[in-house]
PDB file of N, CA and C in Angstrom:
ATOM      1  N   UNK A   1       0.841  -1.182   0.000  1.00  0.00           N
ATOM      2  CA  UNK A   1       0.000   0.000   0.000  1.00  0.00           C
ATOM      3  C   UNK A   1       0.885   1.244   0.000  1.00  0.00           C
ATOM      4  N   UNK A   2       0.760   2.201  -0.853  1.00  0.00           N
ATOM      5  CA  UNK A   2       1.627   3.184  -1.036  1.00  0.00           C
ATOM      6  C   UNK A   2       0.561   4.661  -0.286  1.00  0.00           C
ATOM      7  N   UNK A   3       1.310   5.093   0.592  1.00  0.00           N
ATOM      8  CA  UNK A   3       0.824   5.503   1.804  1.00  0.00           C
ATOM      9  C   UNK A   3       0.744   7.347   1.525  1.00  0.00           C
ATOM     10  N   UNK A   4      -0.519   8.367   1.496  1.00  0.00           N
ATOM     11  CA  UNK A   4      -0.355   9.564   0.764  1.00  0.00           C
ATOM     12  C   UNK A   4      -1.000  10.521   1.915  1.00  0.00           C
ATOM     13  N   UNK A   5      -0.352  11.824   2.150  1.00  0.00           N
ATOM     14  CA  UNK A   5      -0.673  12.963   3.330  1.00  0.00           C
ATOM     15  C   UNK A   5      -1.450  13.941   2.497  1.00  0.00           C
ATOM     16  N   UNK A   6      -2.201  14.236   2.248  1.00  0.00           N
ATOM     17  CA  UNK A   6      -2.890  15.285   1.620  1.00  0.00           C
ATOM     18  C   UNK A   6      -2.695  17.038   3.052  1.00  0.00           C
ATOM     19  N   UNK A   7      -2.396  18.051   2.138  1.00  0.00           N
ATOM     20  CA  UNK A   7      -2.318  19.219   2.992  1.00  0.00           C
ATOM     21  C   UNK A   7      -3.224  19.946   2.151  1.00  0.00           C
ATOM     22  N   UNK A   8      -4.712  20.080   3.068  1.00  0.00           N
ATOM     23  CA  UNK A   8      -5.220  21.943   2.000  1.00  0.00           C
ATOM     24  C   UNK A   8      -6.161  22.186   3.032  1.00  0.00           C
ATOM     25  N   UNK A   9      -6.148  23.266   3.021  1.00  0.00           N
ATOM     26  CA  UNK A   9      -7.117  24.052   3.763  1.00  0.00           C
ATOM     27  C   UNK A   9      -8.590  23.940   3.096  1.00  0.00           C
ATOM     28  N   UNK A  10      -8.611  23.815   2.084  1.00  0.00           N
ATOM     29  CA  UNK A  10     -10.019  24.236   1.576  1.00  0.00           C
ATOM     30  C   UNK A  10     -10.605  22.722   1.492  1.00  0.00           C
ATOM     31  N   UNK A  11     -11.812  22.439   1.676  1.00  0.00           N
ATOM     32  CA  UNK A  11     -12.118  20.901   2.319  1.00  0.00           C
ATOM     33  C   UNK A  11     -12.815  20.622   0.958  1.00  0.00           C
ATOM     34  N   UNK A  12     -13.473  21.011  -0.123  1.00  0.00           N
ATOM     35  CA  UNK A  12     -13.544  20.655  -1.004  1.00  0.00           C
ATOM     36  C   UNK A  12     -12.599  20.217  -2.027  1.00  0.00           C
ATOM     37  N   UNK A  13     -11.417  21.166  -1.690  1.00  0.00           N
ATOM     38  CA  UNK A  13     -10.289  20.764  -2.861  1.00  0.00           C
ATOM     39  C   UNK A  13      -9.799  19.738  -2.034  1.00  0.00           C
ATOM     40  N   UNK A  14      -9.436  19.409  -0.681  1.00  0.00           N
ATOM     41  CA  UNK A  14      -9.224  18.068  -0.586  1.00  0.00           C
ATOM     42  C   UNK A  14      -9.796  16.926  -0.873  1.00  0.00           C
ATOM     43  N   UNK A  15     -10.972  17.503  -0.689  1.00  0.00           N
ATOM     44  CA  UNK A  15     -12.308  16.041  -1.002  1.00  0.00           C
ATOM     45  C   UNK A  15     -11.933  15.482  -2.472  1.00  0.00           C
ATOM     46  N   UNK A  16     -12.072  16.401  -3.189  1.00  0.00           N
ATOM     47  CA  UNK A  16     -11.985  16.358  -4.930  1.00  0.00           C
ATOM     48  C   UNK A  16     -10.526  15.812  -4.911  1.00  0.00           C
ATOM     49  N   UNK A  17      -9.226  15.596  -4.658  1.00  0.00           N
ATOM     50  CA  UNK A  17      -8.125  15.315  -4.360  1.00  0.00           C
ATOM     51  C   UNK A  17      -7.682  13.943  -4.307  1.00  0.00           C
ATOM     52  N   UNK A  18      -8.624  13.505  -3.004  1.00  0.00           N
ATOM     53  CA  UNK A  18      -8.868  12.193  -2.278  1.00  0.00           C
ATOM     54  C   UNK A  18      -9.874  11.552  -3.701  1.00  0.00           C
ATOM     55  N   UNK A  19     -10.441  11.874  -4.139  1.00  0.00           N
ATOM     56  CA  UNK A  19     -11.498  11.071  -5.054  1.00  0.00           C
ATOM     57  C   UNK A  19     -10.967  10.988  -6.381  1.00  0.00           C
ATOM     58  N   UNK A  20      -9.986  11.690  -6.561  1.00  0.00           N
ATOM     59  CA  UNK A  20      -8.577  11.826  -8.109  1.00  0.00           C
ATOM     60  C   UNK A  20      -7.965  10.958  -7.825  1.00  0.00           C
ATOM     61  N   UNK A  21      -7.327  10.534  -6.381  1.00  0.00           N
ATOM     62  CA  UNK A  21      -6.205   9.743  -5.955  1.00  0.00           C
ATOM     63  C   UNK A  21      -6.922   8.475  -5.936  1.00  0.00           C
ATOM     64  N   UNK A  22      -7.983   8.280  -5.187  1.00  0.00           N
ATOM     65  CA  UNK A  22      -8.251   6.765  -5.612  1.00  0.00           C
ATOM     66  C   UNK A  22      -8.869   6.112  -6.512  1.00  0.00           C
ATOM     67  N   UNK A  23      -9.547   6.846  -7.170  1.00  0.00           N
ATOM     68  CA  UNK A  23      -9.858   6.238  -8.480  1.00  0.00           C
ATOM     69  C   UNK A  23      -8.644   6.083  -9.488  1.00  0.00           C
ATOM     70  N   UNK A  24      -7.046   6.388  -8.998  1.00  0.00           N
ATOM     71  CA  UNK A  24      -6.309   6.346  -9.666  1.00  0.00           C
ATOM     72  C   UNK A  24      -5.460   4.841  -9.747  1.00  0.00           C
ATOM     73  N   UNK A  25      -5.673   4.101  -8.591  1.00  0.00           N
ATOM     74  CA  UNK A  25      -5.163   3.108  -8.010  1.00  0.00           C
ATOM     75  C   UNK A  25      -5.688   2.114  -7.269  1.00  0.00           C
ATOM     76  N   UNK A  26      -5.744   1.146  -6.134  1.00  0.00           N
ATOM     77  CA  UNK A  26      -6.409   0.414  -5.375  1.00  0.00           C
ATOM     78  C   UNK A  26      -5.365   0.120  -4.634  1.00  0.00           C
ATOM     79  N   UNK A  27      -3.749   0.204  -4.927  1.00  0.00           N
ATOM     80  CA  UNK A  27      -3.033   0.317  -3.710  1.00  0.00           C
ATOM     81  C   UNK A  27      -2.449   1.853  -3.232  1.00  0.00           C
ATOM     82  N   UNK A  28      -3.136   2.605  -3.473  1.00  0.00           N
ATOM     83  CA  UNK A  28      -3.051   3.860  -2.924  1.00  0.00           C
ATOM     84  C   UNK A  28      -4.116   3.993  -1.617  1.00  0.00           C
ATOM     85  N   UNK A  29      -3.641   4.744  -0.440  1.00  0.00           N
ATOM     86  CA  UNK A  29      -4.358   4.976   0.694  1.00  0.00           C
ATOM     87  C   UNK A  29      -4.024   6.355   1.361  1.00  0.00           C
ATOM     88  N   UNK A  30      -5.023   6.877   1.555  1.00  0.00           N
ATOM     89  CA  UNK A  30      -5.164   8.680   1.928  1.00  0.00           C
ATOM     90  C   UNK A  30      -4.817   8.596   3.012  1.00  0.00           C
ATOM     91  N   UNK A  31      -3.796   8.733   4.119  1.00  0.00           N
ATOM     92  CA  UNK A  31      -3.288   8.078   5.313  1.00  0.00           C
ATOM     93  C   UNK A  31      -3.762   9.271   6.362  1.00  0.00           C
ATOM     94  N   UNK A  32      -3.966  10.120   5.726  1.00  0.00           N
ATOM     95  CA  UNK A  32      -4.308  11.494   6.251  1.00  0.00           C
ATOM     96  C   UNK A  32      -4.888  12.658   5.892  1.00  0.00           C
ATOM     97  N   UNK A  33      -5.475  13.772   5.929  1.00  0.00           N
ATOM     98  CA  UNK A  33      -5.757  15.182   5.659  1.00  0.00           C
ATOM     99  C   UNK A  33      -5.383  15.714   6.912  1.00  0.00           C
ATOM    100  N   UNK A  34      -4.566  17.541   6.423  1.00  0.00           N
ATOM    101  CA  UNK A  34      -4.654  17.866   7.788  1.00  0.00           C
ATOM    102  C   UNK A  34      -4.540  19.096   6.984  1.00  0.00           C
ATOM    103  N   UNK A  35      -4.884  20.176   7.567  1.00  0.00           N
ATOM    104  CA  UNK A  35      -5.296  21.697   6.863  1.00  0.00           C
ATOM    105  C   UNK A  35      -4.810  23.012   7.365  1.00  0.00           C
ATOM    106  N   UNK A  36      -3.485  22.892   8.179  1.00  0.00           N
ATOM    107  CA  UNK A  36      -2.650  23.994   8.241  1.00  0.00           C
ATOM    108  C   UNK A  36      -1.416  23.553   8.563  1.00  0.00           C
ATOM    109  N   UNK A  37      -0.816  24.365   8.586  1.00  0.00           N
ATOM    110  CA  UNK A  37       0.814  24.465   9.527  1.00  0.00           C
ATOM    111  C   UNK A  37       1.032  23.359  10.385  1.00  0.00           C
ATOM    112  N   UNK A  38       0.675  23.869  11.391  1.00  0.00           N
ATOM    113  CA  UNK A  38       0.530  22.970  12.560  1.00  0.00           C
ATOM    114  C   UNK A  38       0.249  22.070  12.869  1.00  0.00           C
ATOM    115  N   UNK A  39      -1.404  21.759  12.191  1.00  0.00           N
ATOM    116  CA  UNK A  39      -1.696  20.442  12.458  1.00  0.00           C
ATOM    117  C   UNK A  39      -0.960  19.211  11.858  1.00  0.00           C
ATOM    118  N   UNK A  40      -0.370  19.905  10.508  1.00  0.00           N
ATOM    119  CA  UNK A  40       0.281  19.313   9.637  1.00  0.00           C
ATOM    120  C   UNK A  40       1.673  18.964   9.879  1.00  0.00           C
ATOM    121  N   UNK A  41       2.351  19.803  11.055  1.00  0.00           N
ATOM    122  CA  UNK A  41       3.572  19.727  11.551  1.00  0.00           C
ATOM    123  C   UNK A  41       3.480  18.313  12.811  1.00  0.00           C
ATOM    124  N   UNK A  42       2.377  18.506  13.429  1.00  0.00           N
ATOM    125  CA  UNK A  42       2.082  17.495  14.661  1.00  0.00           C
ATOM    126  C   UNK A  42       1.647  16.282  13.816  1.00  0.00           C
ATOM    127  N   UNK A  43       0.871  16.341  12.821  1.00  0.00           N
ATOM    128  CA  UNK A  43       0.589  14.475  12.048  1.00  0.00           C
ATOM    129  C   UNK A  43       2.205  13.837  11.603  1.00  0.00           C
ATOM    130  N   UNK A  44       2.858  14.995  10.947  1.00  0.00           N
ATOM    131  CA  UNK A  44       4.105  14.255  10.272  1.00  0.00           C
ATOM    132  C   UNK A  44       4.994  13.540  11.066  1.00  0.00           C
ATOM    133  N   UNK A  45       5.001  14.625  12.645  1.00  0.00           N
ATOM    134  CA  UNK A  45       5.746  13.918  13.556  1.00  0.00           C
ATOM    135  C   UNK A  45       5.775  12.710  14.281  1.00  0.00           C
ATOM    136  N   UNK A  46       3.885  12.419  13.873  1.00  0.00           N
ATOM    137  CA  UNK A  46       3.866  11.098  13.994  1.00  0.00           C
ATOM    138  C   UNK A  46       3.625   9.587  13.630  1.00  0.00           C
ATOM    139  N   UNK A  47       3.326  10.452  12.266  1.00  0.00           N
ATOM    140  CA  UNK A  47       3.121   9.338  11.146  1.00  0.00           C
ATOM    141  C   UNK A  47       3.944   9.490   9.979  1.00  0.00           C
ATOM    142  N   UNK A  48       3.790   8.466   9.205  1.00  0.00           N
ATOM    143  CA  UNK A  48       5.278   8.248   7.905  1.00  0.00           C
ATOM    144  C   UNK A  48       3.931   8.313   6.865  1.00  0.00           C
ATOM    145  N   UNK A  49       4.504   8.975   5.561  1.00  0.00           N
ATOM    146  CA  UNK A  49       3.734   8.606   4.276  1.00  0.00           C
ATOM    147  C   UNK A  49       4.689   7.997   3.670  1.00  0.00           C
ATOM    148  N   UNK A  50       4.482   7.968   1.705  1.00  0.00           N
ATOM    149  CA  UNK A  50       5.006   7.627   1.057  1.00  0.00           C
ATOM    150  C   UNK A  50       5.468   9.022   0.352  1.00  0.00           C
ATOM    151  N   UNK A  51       4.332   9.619  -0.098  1.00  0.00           N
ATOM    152  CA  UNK A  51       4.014  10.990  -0.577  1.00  0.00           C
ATOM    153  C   UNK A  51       3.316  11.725   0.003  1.00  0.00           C
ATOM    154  N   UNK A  52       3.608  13.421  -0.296  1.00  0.00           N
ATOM    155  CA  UNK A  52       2.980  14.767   0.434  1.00  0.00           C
ATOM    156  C   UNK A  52       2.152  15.304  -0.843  1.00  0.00           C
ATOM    157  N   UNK A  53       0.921  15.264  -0.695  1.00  0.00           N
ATOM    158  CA  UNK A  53       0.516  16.335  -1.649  1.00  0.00           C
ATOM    159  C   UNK A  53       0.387  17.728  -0.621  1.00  0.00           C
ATOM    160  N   UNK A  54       0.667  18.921  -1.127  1.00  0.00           N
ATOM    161  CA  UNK A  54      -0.029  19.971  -0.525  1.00  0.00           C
ATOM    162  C   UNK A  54       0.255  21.094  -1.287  1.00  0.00           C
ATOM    163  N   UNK A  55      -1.106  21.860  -0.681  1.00  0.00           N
ATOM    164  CA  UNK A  55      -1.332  23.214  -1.074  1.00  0.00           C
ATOM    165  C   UNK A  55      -0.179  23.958  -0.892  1.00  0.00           C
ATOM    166  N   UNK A  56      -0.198  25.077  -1.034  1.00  0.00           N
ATOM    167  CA  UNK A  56       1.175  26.232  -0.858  1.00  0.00           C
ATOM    168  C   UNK A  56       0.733  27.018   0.296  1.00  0.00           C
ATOM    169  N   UNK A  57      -0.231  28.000   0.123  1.00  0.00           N
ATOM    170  CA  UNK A  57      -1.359  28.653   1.011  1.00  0.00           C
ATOM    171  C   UNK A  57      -2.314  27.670   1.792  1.00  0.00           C
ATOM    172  N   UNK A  58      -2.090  27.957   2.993  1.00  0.00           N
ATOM    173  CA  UNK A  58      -2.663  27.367   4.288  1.00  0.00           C
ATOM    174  C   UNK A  58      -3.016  28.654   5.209  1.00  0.00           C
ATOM    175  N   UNK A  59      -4.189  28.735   6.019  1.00  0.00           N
ATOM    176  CA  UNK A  59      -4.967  29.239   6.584  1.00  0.00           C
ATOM    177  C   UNK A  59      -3.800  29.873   7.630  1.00  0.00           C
ATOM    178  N   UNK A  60      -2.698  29.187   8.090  1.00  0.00           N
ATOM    179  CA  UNK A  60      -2.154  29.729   9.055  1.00  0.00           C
ATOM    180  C   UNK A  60      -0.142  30.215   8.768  1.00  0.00           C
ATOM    181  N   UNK A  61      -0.408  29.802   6.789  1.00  0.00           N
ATOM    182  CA  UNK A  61       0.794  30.233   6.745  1.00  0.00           C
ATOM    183  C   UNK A  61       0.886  29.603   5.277  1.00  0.00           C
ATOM    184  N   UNK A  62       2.233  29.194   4.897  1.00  0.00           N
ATOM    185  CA  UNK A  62       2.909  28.545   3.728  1.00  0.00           C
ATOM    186  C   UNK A  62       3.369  27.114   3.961  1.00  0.00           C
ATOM    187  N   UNK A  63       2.807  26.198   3.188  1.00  0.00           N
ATOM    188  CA  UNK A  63       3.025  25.048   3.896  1.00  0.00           C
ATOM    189  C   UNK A  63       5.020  24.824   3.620  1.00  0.00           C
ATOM    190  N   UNK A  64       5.893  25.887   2.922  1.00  0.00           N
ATOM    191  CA  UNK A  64       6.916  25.547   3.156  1.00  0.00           C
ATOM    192  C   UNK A  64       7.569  25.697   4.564  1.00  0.00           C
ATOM    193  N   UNK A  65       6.985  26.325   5.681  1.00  0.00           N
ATOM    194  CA  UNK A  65       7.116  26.209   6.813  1.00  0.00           C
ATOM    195  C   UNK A  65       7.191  25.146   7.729  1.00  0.00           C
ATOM    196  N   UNK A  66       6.303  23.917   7.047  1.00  0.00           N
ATOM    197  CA  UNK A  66       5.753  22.476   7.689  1.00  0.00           C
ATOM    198  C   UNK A  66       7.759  21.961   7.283  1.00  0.00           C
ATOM    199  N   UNK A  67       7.704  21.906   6.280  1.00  0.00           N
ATOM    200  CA  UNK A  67       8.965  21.480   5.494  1.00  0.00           C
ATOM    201  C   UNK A  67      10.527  21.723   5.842  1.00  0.00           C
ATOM    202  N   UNK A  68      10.520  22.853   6.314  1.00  0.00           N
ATOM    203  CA  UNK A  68      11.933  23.589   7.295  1.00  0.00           C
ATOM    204  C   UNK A  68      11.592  23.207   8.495  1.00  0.00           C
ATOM    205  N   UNK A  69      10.779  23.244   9.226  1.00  0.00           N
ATOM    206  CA  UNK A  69      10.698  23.084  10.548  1.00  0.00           C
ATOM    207  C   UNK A  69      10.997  21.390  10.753  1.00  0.00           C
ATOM    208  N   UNK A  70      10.569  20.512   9.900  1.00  0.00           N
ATOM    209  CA  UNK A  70      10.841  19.225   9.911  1.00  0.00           C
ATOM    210  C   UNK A  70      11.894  18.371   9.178  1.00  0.00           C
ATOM    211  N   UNK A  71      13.129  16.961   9.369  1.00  0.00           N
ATOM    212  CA  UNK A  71      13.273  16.624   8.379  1.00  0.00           C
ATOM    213  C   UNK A  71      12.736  15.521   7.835  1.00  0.00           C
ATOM    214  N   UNK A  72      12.170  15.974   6.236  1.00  0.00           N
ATOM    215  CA  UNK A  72      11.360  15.209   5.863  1.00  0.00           C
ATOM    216  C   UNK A  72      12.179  14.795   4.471  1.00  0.00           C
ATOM    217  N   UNK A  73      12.028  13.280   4.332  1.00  0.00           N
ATOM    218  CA  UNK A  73      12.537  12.935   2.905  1.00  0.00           C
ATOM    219  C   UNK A  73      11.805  12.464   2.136  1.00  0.00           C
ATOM    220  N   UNK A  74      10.506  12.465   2.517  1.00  0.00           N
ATOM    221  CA  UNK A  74       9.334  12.239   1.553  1.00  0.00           C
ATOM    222  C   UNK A  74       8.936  13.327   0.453  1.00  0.00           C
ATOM    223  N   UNK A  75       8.960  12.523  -0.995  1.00  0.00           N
ATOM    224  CA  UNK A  75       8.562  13.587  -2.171  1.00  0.00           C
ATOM    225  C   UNK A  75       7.331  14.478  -1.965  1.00  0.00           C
ATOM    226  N   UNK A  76       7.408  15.668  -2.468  1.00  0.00           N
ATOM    227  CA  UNK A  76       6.212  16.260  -1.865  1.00  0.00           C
ATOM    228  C   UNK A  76       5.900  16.795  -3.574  1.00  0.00           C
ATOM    229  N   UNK A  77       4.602  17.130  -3.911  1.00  0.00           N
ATOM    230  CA  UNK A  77       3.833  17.727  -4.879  1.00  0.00           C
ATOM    231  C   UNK A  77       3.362  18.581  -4.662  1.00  0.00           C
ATOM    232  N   UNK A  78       3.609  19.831  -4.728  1.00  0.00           N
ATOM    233  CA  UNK A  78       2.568  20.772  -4.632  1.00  0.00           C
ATOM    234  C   UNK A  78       1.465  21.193  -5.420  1.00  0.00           C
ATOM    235  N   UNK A  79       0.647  21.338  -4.744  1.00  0.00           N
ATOM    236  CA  UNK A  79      -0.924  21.502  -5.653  1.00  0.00           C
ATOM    237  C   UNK A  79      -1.273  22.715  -5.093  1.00  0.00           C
ATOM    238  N   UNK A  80      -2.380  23.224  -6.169  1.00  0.00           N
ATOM    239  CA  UNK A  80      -3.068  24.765  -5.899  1.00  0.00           C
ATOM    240  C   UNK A  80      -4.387  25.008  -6.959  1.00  0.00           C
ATOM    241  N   UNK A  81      -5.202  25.382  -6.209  1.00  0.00           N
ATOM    242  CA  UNK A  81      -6.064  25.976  -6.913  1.00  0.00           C
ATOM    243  C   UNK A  81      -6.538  26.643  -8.109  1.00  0.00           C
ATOM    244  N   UNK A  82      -4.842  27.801  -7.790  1.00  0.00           N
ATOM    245  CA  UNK A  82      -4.919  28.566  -8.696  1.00  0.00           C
ATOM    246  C   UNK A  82      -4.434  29.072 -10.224  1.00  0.00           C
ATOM    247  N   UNK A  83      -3.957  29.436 -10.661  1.00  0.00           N
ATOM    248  CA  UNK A  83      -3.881  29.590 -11.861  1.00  0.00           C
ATOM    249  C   UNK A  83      -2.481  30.443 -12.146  1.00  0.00           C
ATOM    250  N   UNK A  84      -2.242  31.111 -11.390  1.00  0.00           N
ATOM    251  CA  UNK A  84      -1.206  31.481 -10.734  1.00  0.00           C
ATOM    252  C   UNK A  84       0.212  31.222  -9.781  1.00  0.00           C
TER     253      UNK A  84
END
């Protein structure tokens, strides 16, 4: 099972995210959502993925903050909304 952290604040774009990712696979598993900084700093510390998807913009900051504050050697993807 290849193990995936989803980061976004906005609960629809995660929803829509989670429903891209598994219809993509059957050994893929959403191991998590978590939707800022912090919360996202306290899950990593205690759980392992395989892969990071996340947003850039988070409610309480930049999720490159989650990323310096921790060391993490898991590939990360960033995703966004926007167009920009």
């Amino acid at each position: 099972m290849y193990r995936i952290l989803i980061i976004e604040d906005e609960q629809m774009a995660a929803d829509d995210l989670e429903k891209v990712i598994n219809n993509l696979d059957d050994e893929v598993e959403i191991a998590g959502k978590t939707s800022s900084v912090i919360s996202s700093i306290k899950w990593l510390q205690e759980n392992e993925v395989d892969l990071i998807m996340s947003d850039i913009q988070l409610g309480d900051g930049l999720c490159f903050e989650i990323f310096e504050s921790l060391n993490i050697d898991t590939p990360i993807i960033i995703t966004t909304a926007y167009d920009n």
